[in-house]
Protein backbone atom coordinates (compact mmCIF):
# COMPACT_ATOMS: atom_id res chain seq x y z
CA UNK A 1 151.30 70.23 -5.50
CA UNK A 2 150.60 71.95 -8.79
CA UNK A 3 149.81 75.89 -9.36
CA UNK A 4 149.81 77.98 -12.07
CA UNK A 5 149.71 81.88 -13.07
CA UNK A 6 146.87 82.60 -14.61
CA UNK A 7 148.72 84.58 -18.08
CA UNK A 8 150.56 87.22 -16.01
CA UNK A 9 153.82 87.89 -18.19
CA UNK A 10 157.68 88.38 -16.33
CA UNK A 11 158.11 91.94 -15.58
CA UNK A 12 160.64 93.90 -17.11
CA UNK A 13 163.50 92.72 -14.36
CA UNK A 14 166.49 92.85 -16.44
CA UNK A 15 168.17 89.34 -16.75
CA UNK A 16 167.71 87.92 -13.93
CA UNK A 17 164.26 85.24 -13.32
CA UNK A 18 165.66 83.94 -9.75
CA UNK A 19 168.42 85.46 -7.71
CA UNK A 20 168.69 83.06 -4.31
CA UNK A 21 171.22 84.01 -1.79
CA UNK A 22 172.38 82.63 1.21
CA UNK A 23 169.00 80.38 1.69
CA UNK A 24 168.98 78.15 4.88
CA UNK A 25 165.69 75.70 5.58
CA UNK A 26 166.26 73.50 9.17
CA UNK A 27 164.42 70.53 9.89
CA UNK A 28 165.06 69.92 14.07
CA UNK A 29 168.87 69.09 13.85
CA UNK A 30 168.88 68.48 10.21
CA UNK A 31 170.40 71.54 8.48
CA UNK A 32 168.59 70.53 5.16
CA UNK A 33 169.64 73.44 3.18
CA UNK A 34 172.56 75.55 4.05
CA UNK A 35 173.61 78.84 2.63
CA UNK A 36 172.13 78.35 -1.34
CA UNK A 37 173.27 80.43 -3.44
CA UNK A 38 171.30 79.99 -7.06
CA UNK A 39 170.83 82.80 -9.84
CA UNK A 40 168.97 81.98 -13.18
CA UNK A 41 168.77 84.05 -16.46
CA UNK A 42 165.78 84.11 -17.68
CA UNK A 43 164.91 82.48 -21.15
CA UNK A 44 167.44 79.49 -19.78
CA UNK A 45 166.74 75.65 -18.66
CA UNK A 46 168.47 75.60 -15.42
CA UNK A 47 169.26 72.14 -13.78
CA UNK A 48 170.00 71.53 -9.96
CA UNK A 49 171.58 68.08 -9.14
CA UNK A 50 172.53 66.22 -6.19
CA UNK A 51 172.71 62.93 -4.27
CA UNK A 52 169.45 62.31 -2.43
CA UNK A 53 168.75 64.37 0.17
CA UNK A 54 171.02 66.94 -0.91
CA UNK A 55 168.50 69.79 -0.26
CA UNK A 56 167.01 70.02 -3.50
CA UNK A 57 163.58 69.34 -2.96
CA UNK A 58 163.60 71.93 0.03
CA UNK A 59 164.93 74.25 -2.39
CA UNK A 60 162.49 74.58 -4.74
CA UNK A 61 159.85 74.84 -2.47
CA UNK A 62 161.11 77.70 -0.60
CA UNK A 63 161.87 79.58 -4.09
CA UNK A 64 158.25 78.63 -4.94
CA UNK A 65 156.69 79.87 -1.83
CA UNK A 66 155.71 76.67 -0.23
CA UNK A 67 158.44 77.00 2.76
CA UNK A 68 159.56 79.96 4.37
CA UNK A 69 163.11 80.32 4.55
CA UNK A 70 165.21 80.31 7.97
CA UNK A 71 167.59 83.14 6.42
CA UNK A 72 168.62 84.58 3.49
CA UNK A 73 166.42 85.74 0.62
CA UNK A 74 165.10 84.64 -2.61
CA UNK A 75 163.52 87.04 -5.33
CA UNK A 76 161.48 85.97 -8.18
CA UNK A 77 161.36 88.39 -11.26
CA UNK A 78 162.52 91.41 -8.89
CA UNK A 79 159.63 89.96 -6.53
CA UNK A 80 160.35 89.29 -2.88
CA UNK A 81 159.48 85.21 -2.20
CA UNK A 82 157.98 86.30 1.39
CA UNK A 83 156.75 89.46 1.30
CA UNK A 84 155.54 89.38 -2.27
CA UNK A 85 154.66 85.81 -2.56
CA UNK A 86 150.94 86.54 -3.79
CA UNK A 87 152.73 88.40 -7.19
CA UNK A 88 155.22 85.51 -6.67
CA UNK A 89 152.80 82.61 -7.00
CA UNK A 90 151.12 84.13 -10.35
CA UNK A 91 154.46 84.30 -12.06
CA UNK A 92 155.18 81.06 -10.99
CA UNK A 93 154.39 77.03 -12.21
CA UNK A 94 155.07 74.41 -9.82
CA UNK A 95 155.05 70.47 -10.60
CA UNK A 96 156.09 68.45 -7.52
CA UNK A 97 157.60 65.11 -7.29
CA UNK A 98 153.89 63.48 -6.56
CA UNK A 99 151.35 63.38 -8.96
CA UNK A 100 148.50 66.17 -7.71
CA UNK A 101 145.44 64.95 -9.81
CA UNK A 102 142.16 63.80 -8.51
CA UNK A 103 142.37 59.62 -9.43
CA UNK A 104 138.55 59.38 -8.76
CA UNK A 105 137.71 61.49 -12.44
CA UNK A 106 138.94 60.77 -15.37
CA UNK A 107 142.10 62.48 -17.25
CA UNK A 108 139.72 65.18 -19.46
CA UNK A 109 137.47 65.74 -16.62
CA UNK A 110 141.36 67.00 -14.33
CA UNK A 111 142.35 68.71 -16.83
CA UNK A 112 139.05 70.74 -17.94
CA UNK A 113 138.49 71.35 -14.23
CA UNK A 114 141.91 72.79 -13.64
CA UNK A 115 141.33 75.07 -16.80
CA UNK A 116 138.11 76.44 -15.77
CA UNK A 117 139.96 77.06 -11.84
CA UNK A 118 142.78 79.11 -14.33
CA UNK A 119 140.10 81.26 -16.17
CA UNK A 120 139.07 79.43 -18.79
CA UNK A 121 135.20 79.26 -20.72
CA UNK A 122 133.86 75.49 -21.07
CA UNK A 123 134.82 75.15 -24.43
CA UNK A 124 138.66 76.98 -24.32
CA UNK A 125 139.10 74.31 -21.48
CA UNK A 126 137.91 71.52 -23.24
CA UNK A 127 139.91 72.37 -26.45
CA UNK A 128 143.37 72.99 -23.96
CA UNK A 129 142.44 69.59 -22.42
CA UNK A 130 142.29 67.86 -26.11
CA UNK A 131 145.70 69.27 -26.68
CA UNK A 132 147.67 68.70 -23.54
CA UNK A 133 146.07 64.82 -23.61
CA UNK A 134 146.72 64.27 -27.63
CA UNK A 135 150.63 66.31 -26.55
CA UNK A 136 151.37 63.86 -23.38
CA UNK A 137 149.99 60.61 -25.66
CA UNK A 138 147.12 60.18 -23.28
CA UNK A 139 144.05 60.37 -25.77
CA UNK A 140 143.59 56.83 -25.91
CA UNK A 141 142.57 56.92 -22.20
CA UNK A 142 141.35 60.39 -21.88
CA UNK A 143 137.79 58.92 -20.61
CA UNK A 144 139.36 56.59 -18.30
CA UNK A 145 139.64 56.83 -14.51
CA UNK A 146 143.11 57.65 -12.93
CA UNK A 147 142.81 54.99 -10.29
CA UNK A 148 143.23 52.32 -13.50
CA UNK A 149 146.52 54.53 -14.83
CA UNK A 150 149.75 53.37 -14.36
CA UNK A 151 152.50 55.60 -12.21
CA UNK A 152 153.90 56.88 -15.50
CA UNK A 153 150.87 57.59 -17.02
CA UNK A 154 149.71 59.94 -14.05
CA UNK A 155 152.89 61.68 -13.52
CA UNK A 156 152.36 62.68 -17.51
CA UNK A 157 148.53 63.98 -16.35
CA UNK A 158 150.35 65.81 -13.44
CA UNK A 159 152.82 67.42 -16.03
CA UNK A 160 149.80 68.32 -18.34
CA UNK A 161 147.92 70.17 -15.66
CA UNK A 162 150.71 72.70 -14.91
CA UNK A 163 151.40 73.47 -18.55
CA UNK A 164 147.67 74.67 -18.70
CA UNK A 165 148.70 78.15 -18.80
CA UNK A 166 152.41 79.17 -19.35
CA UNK A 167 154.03 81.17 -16.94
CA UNK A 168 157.02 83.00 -17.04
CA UNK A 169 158.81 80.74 -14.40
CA UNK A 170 158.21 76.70 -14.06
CA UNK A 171 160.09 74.77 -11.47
CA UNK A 172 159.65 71.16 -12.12
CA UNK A 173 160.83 69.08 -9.30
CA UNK A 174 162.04 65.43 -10.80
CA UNK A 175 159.86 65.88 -13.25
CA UNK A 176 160.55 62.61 -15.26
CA UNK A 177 160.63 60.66 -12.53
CA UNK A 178 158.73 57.36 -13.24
CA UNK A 179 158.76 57.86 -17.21
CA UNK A 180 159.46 55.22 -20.04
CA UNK A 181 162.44 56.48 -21.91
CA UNK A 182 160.27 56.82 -24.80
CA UNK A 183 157.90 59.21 -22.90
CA UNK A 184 161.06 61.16 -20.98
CA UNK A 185 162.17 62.20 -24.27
CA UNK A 186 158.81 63.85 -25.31
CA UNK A 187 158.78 65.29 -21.82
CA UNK A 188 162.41 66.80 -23.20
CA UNK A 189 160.82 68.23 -26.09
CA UNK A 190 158.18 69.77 -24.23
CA UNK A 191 160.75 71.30 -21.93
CA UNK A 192 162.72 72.72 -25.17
CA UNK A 193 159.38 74.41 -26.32
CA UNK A 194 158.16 76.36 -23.37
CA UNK A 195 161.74 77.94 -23.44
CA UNK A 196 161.82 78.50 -27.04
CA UNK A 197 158.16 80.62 -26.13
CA UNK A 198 159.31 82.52 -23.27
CA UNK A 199 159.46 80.67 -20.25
CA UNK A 200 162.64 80.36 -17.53
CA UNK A 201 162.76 76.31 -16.56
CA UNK A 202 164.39 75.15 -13.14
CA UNK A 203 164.39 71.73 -13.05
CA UNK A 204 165.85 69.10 -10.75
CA UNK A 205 166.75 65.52 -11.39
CA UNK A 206 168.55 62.91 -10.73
CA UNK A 207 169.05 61.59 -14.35
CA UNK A 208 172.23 62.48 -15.37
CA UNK A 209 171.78 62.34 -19.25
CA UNK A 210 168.78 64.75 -18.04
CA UNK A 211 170.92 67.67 -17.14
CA UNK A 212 173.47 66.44 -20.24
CA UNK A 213 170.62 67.29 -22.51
CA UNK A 214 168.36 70.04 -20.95
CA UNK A 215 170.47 72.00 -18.79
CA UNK A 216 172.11 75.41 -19.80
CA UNK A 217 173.51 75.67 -16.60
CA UNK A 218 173.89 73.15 -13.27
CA UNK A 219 174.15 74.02 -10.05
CA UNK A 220 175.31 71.12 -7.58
CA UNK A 221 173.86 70.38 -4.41
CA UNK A 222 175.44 68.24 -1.42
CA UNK A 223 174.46 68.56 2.10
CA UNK A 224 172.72 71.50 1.36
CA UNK A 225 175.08 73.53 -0.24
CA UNK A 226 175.96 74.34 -3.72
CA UNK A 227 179.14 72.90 -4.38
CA UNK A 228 179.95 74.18 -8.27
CA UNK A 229 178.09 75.89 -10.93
CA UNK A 230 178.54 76.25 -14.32
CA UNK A 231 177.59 74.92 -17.82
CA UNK A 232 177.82 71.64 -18.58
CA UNK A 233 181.52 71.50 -20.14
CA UNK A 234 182.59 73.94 -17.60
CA UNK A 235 181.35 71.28 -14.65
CA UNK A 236 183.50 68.37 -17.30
CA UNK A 237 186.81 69.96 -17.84
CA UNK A 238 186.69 70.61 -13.64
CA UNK A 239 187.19 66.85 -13.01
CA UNK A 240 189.81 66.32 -15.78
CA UNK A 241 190.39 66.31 -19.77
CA UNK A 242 189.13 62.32 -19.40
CA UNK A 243 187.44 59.44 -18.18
CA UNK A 244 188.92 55.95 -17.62
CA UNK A 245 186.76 53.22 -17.98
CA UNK A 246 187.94 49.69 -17.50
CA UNK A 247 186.01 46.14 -17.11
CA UNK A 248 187.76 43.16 -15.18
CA UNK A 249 187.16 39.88 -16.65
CA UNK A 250 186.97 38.21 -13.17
CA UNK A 251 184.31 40.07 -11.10
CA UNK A 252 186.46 38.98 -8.17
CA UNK A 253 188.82 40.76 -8.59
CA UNK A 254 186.80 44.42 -8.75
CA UNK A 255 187.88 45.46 -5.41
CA UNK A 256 191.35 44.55 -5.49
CA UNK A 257 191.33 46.65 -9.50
CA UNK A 258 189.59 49.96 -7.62
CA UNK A 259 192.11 50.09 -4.81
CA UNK A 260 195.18 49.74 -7.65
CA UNK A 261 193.22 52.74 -9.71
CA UNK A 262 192.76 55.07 -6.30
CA UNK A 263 196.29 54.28 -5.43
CA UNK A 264 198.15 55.03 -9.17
CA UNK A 265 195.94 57.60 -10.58
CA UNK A 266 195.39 59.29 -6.70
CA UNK A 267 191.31 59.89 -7.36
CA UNK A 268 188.38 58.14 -6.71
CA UNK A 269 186.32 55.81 -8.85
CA UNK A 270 182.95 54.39 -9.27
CA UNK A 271 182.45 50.86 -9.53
CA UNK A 272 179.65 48.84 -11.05
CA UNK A 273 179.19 45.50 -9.23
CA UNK A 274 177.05 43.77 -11.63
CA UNK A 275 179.01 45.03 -14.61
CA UNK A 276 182.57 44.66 -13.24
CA UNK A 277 183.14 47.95 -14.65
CA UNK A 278 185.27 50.71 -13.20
CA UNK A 279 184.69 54.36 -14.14
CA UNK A 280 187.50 56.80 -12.79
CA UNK A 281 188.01 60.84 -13.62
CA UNK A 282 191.97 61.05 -15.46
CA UNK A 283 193.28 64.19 -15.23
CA UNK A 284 196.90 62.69 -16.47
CA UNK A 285 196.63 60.31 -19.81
CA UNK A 286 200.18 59.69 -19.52
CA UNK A 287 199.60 57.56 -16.20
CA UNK A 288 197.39 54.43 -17.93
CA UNK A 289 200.76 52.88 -18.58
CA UNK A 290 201.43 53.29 -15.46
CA UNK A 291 197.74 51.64 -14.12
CA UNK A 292 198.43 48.79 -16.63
CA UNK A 293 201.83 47.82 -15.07
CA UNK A 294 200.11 47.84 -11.82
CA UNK A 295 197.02 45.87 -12.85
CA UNK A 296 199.25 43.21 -14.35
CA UNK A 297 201.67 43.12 -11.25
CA UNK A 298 198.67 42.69 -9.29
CA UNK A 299 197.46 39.78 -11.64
CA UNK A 300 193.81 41.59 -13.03
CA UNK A 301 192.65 40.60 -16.92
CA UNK A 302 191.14 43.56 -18.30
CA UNK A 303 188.33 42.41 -21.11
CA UNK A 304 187.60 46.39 -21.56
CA UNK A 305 189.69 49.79 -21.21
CA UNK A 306 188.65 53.31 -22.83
CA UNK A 307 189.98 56.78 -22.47
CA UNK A 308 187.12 59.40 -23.22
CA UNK A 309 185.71 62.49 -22.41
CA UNK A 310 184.29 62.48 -18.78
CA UNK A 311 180.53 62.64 -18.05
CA UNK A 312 178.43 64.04 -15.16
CA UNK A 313 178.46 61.24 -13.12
CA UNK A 314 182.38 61.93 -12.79
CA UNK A 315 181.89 65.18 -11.88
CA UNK A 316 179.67 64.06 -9.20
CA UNK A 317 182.07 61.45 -8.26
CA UNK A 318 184.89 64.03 -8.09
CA UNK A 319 183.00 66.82 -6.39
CA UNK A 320 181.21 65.00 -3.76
CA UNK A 321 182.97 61.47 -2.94
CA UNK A 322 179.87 59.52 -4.53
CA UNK A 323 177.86 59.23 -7.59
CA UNK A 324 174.30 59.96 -8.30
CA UNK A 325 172.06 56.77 -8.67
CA UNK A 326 170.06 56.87 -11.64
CA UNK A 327 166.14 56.59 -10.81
CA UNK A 328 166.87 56.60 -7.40
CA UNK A 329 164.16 57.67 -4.36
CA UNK A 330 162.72 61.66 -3.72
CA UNK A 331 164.15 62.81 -0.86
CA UNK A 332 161.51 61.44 1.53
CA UNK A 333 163.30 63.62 4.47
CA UNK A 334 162.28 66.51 2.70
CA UNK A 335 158.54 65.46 1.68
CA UNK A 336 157.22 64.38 5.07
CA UNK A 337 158.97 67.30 7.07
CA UNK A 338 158.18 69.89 4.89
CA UNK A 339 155.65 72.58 5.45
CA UNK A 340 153.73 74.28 3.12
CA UNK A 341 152.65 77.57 3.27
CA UNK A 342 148.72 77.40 2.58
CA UNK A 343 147.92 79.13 -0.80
């Protein structure tokens, strides 16, 4: 689903764009989100991360209005999400994990009608629909129907249409999701602006390098709870001063290398099958001599080891028990139970 304000500016609310506490959203026996606690400054990209099916999805839509929320509260520039959702929903932008456009017109004809629903005379709409299509590289195929565009090139439409007018608050829910690198990056940059002109962003995602580069906070989400929160290097240095990384030269002998890391370093470690690589958090450098008595005892030809600083998906790792899978499915619990308050 896509909304946007129609030009109202952020009240005067102090610091503060969301302030979520103690939010709970149940699903039958499924406890989908339990006890959020999120608070965003405004001016700030703010990233929420999480395995699938952590709760973010469910989230977003109750700060946005589309879900009512079992308990606790959620305010909005100073705004009540429940009882003030009508002032809530023009200070808001929303971009969903589903493309919302209309695949029987044609990219122009989406984007000039959701202009003219905004406000907008026929030619200010045309001349915002020139600009969003010429800013998301979609010129070329302005004319064309949506039924002949590829995933990527509809999710970039969908993106488009809720950057029509810029509101003070845009939560954008995966919002890369199905993008060619090349494209993701200009999504990035797009992201960068609307801060640099006023806007609060909360964004979720599953791409780790996402948050890396966006985010000037993270909050982390696992069985619907927020498990830490802070900036990026704050959410590092919690796992450790480093990252071990080590590649076997015998991918048969992966298993047997992760249970010698767990058991000399005491921590738990990712492993990629296909790569024969092993990715552990080291809070202790002084132990790899240690790890590479063991490895050798144990009869395990290394072809790759590397000491560095440790990334998000250690954190993860650390924080939860499991990593994040890059590109990985919405949370389809979420989407089909969800339901949306009618606007």
């Amino acid at each position: 689903m896509n909304h946007v304000n129609k030009g109202r500016k952020a009240p005067d609310n102090g610091d503060w764009a969301v302030e979520a506490h103690g939010l709970v959203k149940v699903f039958g026996e499924n406890r989908a989100v339990d006890g959020v606690n999120l608070n965003v400054r405004a001016g700030t990209i703010y990233g929420v991360l999480g395995p699938n099916g952590a709760g973010k999805t469910t989230t977003i839509r109750m700060l946005a209005t589309l879900l009512r929320p079992d308990a606790g509260s959620a305010r909005i520039f100073g705004h009540d999400a429940v009882k003030e959702s009508q002032i809530v929903r023009q200070l808001i932008g929303v971009t969903g994990q589903y493309a919302s456009v209309d695949e029987s017109l044609s990219a122009t004809e989406n984007l000039v009608i959701f202009s003219r629903l905004l406000g907008l005379g026929r030619a200010e709409a045309r001349r915002k629909s020139e600009e969003l299509l010429e800013e998301f590289g979609l010129t070329e195929a302005a004319k064309r129907p949506l039924k002949n565009f590829s995933g990527g090139m509809r999710r970039r439409l969908d993106l488009a249409a809720s950057l029509i007018a810029q509101p003070p608050l845009i939560f954008l829910d995966e919002p890369t999701t199905g993008l060619d690198p090349r494209t993701r990056a200009q999504m990035w940059d797009t992201i960068r602006r609307l801060v640099k002109t006023g806007s609060t962003v909360l964004l979720t995602t599953q791409y780790l390098e996402e948050a890396d580069q966006l985010a000037d906070r993270i909050a982390v989400i696992d069985h619907g709870r927020v498990v830490a929160e802070g900036t990026v290097d704050e959410l590092k240095a919690s796992v450790g001063t480093s990252s071990l990384q080590l590649r076997v030269q015998n991918t048969q002998d992966l298993e047997i290398a992760r249970l010698t890391v767990e058991q000399v370093l005491n921590i738990q470690s990712a492993v990629s099958d296909e790569a024969g690589k092993i990715t552990a958090p080291m809070a202790n450098t002084d132990k790899v001599t240690d790890l590479l008595i063991a490895l050798r005892e144990a009869g395990i030809r290394l072809t790759e080891m590397s000491v560095q600083k440790p990334t998000l998906d250690e954190v993860f790792l650390t924080i939860t028990g499991h990593g994040v899978k890059e590109g990985s499915s919405p949370e389809s619990f979420e989407s089909n139970k969800a339901e949306e308050v009618t606007i």
